[in-house]
C-alpha atoms as a PDB file:
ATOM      1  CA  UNK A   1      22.730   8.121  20.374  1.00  0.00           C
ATOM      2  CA  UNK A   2      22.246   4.814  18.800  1.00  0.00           C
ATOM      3  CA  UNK A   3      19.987   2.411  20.674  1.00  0.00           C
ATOM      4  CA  UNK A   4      20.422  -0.952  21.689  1.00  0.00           C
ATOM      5  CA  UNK A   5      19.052  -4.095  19.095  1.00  0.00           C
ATOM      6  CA  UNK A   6      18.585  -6.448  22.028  1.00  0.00           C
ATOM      7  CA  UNK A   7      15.809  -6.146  24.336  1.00  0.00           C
ATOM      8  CA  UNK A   8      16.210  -4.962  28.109  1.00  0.00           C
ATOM      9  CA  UNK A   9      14.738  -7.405  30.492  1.00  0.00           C
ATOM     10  CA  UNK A  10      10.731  -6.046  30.154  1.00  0.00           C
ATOM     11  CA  UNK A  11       8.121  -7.834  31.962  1.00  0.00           C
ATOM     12  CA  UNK A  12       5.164  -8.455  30.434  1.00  0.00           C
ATOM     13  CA  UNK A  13       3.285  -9.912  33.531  1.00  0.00           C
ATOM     14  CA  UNK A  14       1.812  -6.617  34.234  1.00  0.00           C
ATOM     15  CA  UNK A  15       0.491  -6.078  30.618  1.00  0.00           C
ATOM     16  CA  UNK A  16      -3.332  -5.262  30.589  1.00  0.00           C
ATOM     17  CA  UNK A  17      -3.850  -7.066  27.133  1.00  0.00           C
ATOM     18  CA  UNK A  18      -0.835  -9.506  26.204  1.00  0.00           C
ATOM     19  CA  UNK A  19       1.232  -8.577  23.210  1.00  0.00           C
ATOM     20  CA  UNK A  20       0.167 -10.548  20.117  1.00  0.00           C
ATOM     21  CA  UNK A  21       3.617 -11.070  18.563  1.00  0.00           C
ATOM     22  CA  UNK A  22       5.490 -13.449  17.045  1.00  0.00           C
ATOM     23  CA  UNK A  23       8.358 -13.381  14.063  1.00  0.00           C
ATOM     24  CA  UNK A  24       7.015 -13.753  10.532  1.00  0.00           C
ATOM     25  CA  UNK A  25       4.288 -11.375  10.929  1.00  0.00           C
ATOM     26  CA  UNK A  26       2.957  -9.493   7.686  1.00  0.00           C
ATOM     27  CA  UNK A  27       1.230  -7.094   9.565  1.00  0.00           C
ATOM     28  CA  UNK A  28       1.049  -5.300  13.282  1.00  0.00           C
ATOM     29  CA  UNK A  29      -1.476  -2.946  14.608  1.00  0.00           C
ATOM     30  CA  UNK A  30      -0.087  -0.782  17.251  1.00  0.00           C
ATOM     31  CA  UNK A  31      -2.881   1.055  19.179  1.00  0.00           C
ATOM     32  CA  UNK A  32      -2.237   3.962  22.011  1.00  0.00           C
ATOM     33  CA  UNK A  33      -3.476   1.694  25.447  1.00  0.00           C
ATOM     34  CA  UNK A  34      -5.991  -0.281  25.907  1.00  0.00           C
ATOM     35  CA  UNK A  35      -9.793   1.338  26.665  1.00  0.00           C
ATOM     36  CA  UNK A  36     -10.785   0.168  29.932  1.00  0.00           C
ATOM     37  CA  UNK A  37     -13.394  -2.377  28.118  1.00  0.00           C
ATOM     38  CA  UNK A  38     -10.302  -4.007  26.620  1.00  0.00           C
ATOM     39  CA  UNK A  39      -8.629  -4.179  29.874  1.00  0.00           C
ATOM     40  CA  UNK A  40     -11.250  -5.298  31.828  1.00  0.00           C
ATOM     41  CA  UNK A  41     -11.984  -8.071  29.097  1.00  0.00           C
ATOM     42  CA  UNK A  42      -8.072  -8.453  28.289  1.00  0.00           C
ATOM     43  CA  UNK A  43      -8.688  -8.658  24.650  1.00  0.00           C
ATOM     44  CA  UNK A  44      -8.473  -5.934  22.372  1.00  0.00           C
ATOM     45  CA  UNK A  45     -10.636  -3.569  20.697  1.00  0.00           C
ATOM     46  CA  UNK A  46     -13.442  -5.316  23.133  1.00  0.00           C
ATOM     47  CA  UNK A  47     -15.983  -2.022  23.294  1.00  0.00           C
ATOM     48  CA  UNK A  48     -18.596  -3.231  21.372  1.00  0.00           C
ATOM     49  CA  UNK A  49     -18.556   0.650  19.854  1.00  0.00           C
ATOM     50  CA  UNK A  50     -15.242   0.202  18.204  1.00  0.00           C
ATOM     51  CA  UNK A  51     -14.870  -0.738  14.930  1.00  0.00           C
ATOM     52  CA  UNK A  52     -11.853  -2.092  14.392  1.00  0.00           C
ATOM     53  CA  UNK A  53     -12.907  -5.917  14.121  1.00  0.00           C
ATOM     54  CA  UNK A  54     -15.340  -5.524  11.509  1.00  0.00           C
ATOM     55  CA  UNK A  55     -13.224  -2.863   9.485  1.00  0.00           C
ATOM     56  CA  UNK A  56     -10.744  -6.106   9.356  1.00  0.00           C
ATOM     57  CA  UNK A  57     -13.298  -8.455   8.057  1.00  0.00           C
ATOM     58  CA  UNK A  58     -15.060  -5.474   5.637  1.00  0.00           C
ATOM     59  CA  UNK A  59     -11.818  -5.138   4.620  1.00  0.00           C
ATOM     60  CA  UNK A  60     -11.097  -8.686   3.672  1.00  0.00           C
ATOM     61  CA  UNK A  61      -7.999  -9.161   6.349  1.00  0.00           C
ATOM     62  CA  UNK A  62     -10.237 -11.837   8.425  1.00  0.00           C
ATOM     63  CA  UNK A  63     -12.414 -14.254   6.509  1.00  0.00           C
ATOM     64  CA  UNK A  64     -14.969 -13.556   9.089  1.00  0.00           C
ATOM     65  CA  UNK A  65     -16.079 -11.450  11.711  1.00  0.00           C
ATOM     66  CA  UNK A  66     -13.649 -12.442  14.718  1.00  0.00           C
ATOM     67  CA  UNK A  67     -14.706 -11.390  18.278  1.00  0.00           C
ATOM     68  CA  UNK A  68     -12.336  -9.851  20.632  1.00  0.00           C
ATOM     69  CA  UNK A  69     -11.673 -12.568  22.401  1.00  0.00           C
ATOM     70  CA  UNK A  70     -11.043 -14.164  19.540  1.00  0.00           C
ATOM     71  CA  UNK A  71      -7.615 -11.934  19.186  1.00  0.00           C
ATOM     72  CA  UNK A  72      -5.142 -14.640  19.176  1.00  0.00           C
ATOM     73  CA  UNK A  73      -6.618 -16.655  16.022  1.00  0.00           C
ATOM     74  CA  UNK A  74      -5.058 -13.530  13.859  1.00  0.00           C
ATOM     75  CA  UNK A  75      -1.631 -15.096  13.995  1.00  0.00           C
ATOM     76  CA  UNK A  76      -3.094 -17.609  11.796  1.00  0.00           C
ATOM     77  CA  UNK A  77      -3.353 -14.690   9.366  1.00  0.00           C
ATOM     78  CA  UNK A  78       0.040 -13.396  10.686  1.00  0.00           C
ATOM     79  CA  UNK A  79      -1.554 -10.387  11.964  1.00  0.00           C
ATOM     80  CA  UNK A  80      -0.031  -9.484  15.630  1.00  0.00           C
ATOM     81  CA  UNK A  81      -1.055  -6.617  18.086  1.00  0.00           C
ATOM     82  CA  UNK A  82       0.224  -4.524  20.633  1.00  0.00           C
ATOM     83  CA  UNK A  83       0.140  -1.076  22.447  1.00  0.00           C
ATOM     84  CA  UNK A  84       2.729   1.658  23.048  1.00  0.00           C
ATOM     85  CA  UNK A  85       1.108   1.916  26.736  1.00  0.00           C
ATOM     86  CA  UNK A  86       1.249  -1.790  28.167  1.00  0.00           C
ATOM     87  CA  UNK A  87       0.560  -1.205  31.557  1.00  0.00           C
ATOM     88  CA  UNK A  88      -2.435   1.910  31.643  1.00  0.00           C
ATOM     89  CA  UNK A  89      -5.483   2.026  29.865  1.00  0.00           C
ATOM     90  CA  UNK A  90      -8.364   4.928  29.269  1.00  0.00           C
ATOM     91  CA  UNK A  91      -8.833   7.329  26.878  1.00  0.00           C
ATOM     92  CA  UNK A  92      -5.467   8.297  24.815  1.00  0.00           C
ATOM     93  CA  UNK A  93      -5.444  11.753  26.376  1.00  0.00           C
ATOM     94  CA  UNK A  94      -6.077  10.838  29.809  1.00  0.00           C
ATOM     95  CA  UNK A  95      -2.917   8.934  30.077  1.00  0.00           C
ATOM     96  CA  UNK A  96       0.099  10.320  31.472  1.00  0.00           C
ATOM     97  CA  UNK A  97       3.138  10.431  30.046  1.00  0.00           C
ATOM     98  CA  UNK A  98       4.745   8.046  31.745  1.00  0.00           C
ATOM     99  CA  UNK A  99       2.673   5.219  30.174  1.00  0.00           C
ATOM    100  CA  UNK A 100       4.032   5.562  26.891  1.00  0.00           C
ATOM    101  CA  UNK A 101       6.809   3.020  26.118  1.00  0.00           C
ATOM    102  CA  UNK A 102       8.168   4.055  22.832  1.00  0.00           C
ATOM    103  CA  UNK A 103      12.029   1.700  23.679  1.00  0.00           C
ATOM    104  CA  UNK A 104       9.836  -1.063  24.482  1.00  0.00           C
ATOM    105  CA  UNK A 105       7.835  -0.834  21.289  1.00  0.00           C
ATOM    106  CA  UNK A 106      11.313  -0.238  19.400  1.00  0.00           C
ATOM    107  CA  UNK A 107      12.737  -3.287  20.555  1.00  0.00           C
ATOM    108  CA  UNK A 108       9.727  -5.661  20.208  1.00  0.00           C
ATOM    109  CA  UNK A 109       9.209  -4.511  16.855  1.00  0.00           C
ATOM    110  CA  UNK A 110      13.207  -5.186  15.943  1.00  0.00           C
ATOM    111  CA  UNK A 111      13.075  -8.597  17.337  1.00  0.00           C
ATOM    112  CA  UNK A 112       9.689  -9.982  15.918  1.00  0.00           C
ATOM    113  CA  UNK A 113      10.524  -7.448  12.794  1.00  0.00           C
ATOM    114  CA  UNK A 114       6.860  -7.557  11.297  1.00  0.00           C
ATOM    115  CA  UNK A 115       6.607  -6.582   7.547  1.00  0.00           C
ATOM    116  CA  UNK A 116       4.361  -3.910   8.271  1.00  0.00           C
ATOM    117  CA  UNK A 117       3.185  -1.407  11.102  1.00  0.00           C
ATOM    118  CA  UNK A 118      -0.122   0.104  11.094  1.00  0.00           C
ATOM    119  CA  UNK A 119      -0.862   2.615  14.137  1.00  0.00           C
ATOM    120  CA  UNK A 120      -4.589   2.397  15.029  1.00  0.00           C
ATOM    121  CA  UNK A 121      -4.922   5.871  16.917  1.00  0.00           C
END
């Protein structure tokens, strides 16, 4: 079964952290859900335990250390984010399986069509 290149009508209103997309991207993180720190704060990667946002700038892919409310300034970069679970957040194996979106993640990733995908969990 082939699946379709053109986006079903998803809503994003009920996202707990907006997508971070946009065409011309060189590079996408994907992560599982949100943590409930991230949703509460709708940013990503806000728990102050995770690494991710100094692993970027360690790494050289921010020219500083960006907070995670400062999410949005990595389009500047052409970095972009999003989940495979929009709308549930927690711990990756406290989520049911009805949280995952894998179509939805398909079909944003044909339309914005980043360079690269990097999976964060």
């Amino acid at each position: 079964m082939q699946l379709p290149n053109t986006a079903p009508e998803f809503s994003s209103s009920d996202y707990l952290v907006p997508d971070l997309l946009e065409p011309g991207l060189k590079l996408v993180f994907c992560g599982t859900a949100p943590s409930r720190i991230s949703a509460r704060a709708r940013a990503y990667y806000a728990n102050p335990q995770n690494r991710f946002w100094r692993t970027l700038f360690e790494v050289g892919l921010t020219p500083r250390l960006f907070s995670p409310q400062e999410y949005s300034l990595l389009l500047e970069l052409k970095i972009g984010l999003t989940d495979v679970a929009k709308r549930h957040s927690g711990l990756d194996s406290s989520l049911p399986g009805e949280a995952f979106e894998p179509l939805e993640l398909k079909l944003k990733l044909l339309e914005h069509r980043p360079q690269m995908l990097a999976f964060t969990s």
